[in-house]
Protein backbone atom coordinates (compact mmCIF):
# COMPACT_ATOMS: atom_id res chain seq x y z
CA UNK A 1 116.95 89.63 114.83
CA UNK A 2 116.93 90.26 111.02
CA UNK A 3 120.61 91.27 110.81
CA UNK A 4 121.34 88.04 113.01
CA UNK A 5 119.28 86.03 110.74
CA UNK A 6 121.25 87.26 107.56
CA UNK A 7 124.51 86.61 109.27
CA UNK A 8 123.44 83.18 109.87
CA UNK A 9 122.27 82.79 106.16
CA UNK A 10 126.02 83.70 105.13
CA UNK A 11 127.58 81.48 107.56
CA UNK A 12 125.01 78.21 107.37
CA UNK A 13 121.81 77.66 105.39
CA UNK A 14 118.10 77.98 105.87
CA UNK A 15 117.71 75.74 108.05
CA UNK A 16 119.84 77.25 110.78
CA UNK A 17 117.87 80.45 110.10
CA UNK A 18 114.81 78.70 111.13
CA UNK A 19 116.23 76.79 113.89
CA UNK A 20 117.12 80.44 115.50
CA UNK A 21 114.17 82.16 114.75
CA UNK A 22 112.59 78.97 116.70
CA UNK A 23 114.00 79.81 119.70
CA UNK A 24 112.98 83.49 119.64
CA UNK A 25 109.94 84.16 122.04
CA UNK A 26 108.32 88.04 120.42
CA UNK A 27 106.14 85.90 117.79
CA UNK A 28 104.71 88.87 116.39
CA UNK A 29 109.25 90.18 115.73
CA UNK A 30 109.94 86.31 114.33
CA UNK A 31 106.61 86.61 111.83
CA UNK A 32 108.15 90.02 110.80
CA UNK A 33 112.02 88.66 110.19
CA UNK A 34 110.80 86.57 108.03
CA UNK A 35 108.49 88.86 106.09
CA UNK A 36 111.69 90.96 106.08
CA UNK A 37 114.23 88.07 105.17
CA UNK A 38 111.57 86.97 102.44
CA UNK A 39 111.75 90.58 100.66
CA UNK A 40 115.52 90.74 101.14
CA UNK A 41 116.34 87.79 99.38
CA UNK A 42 114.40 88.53 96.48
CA UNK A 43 115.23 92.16 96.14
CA UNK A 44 118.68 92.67 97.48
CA UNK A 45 120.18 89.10 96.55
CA UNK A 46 117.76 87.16 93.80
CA UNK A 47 118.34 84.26 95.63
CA UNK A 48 114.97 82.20 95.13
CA UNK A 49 115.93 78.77 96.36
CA UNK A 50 116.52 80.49 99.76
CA UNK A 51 113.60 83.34 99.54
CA UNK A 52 111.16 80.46 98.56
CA UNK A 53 112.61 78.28 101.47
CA UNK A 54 112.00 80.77 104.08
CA UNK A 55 108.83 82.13 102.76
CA UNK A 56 107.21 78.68 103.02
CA UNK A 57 108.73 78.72 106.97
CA UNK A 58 107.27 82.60 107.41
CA UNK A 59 104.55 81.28 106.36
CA UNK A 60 103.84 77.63 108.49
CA UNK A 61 104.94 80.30 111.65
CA UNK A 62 102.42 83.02 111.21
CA UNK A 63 99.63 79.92 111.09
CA UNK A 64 101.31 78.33 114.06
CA UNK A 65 102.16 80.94 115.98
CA UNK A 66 98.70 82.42 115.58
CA UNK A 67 96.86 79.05 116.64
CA UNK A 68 99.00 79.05 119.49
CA UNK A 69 98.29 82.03 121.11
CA UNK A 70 94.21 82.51 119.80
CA UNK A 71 92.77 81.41 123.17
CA UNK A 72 94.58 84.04 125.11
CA UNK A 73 95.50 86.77 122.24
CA UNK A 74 93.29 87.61 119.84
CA UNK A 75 94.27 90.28 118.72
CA UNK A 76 97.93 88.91 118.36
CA UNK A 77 96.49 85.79 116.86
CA UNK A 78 95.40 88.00 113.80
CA UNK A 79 98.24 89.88 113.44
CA UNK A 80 100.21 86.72 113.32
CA UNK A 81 97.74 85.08 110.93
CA UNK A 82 97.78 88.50 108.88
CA UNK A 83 101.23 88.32 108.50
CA UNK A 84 101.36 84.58 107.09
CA UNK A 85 98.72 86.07 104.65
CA UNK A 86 101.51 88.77 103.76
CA UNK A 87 104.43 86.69 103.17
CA UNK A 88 102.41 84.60 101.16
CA UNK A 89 100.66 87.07 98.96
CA UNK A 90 104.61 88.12 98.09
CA UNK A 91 105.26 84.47 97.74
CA UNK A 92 102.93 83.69 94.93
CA UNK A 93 104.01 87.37 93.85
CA UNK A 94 107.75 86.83 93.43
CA UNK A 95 107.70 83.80 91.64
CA UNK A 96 105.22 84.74 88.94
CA UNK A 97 107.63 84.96 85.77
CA UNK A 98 104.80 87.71 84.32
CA UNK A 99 106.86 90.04 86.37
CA UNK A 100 110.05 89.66 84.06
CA UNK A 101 112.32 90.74 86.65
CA UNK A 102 115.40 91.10 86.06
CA UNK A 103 117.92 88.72 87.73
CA UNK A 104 115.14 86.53 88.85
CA UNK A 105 115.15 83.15 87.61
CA UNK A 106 112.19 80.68 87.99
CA UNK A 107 111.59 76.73 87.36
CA UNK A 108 108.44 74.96 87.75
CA UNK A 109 108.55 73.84 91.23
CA UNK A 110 109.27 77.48 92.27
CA UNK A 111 105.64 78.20 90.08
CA UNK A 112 103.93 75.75 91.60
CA UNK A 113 105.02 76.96 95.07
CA UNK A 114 103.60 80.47 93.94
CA UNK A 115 100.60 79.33 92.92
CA UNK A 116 100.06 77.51 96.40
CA UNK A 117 101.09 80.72 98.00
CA UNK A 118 98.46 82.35 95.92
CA UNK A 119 95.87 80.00 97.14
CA UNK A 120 96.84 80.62 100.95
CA UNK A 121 96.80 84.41 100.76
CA UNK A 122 92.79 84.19 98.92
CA UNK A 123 91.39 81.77 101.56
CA UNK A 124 93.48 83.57 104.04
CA UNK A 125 92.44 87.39 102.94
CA UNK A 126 88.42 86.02 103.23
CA UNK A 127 88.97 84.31 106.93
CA UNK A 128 90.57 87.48 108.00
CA UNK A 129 87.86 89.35 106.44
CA UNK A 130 90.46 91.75 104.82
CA UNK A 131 87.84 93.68 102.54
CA UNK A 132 87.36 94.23 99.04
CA UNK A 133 90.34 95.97 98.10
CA UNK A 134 92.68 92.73 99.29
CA UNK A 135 90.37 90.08 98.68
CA UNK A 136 90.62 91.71 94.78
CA UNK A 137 94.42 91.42 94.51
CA UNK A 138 94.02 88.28 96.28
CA UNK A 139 92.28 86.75 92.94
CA UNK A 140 94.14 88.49 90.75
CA UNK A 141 97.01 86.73 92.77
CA UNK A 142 95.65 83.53 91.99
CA UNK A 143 94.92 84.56 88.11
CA UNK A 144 98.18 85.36 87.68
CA UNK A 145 99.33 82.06 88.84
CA UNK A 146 97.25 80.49 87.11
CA UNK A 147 97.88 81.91 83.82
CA UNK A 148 101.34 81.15 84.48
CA UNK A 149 100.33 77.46 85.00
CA UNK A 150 98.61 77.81 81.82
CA UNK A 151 95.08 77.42 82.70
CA UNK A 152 93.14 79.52 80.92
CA UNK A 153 89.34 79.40 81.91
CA UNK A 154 90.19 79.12 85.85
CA UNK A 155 92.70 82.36 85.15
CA UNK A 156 89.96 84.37 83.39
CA UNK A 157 87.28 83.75 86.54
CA UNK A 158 89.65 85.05 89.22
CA UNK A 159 90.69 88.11 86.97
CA UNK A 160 86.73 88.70 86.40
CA UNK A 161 86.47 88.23 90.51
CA UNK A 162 89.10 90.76 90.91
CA UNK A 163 87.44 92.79 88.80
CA UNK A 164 84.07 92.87 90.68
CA UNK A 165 86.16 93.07 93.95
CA UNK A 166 88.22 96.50 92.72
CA UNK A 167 84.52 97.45 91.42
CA UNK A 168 83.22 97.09 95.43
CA UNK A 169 86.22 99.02 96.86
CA UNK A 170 85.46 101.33 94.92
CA UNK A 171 89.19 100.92 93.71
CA UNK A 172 88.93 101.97 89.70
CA UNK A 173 92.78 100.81 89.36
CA UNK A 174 92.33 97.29 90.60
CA UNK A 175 89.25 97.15 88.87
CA UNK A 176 90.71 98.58 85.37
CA UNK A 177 94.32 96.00 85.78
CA UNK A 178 91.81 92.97 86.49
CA UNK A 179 89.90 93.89 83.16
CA UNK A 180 92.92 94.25 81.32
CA UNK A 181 94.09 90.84 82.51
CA UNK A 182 91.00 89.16 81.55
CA UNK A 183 91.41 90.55 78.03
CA UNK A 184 95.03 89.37 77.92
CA UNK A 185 94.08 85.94 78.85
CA UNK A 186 91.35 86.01 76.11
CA UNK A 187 93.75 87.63 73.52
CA UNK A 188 96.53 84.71 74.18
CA UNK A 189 93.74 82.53 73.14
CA UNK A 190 92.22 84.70 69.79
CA UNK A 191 95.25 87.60 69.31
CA UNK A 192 93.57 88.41 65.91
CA UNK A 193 90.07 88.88 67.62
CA UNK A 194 89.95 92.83 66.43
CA UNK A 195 87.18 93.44 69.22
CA UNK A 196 89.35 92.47 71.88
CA UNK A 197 92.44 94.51 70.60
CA UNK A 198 89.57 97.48 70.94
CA UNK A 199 89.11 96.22 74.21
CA UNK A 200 92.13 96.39 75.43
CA UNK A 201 93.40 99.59 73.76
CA UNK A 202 90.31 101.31 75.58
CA UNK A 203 91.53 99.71 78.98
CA UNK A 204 94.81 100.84 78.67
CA UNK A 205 93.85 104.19 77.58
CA UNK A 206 91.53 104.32 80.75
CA UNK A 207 94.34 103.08 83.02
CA UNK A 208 97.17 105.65 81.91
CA UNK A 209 94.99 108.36 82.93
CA UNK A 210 95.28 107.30 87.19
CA UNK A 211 97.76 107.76 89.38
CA UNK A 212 100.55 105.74 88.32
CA UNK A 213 98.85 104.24 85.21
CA UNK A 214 101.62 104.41 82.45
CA UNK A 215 103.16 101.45 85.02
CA UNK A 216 100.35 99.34 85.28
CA UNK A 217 99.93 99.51 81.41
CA UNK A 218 103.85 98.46 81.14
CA UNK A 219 102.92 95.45 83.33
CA UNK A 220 99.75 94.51 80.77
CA UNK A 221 102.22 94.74 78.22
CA UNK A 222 105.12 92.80 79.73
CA UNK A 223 102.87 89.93 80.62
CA UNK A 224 101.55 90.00 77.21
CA UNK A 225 104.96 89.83 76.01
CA UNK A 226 106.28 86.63 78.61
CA UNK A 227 102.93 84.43 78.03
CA UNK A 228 102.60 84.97 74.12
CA UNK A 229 103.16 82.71 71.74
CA UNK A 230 106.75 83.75 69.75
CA UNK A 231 104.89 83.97 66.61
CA UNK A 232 102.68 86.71 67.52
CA UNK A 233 105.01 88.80 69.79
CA UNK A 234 104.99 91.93 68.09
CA UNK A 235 101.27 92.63 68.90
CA UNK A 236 101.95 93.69 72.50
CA UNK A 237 102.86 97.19 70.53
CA UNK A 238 99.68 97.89 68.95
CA UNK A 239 97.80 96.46 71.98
């Protein structure tokens, strides 16, 4: 189904894609085509117009699909549902231009797209009761997108509601990246506050010590580097 759906992406447009998928009865195999034609298209081609297209579709089918069927499938219901809540999570994820990824190219609509996406995967993550660990890179989802947006206090609460989230999974990663984030959004708004630069040194120093931390303190500094002001670029090195 995913190799057909490509083929039909060469030959037509999104739309066709969609059309097929349609007419497809395994639900639970068209939910994961798109999941798999979402991560394609960013990944292997950096085509966003269509990725963005057919994530908003993945999305709208998981929801439908799972309505659908909820009377006599629960259990499939969810997994469809669940799967909506995946393809938006990497929605909102792959068009937040803190990433910085190369070959990726973003415009507002695209943003604004992500930061509905964001929104669906939250409320989504706390219907399908998800736990902690999701429901904090759920808001940190939203933070992100909202930082992009440029809204600074709304940003800061649903990095400081990650934070308490990784705190209750017990996740000290999560709970150390959310931390750092709410001291980036805090720095873009005082970067000569000496207290927070202490702040965030100490977070960073915490975070390259677990497993995989020297990348998560990369992505602090990369987003500190997109969202700054060009004047003041050059602290993201003594961060």
């Amino acid at each position: 189904m995913f190799d057909q759906s490509v083929a039909y992406l060469a030959q037509a447009d999104t739309f066709a894609v969609i059309e097929f998928l349609d007419q497809q009865e395994d639900r639970l195999k068209v939910a994961g085509t798109y999941d798999e034609l979402v991560r394609h298209l960013y990944w292997k081609e950096k085509n966003v117009p269509d990725m963005v297209a057919l994530a908003r579709a993945g999305i709208q089918y998981g929801l439908n699909a799972g309505t659908a069927v909820a009377d006599e499938d629960v259990e499939l219901a969810l997994q469809l549902r669940s799967k909506a809540k995946t393809i938006a999570y990497n929605l909102a994820s792959y068009t937040w231009r803190g990433w910085d990824e190369p070959g990726i190219s973003l415009d507002e609509t695209n943003q604004q797209f992500g930061l509905e996406a964001a929104h669906t995967n939250l409320r989504l993550a706390l219907e399908l009761d998800k736990g902690d660990m999701r429901i904090s890179r759920a808001h940190w989802m939203v933070g992100a997108q909202l930082l992009a947006a440029g809204d600074m206090p709304r940003a800061r609460e649903s990095f400081q509601l990650a934070s308490i989230y990784g705190a209750r999974a017990q996740e000290e990663t999560d709970e150390l990246l959310a931390r750092g984030y709410v001291l980036l959004v805090e720095l873009l708004q005082d970067s000569e506050n000496a207290s927070l630069q202490q702040a965030m040194a100490q977070v960073k120093r915490q975070l390259a010590q677990v497993e995989h931390g020297q990348m998560f303190v990369d992505q602090l500094e990369t987003a500190w580097q997109v969202f700054n002001m060009p004047s003041t670029i050059g602290l993201a090195s003594s961060l």
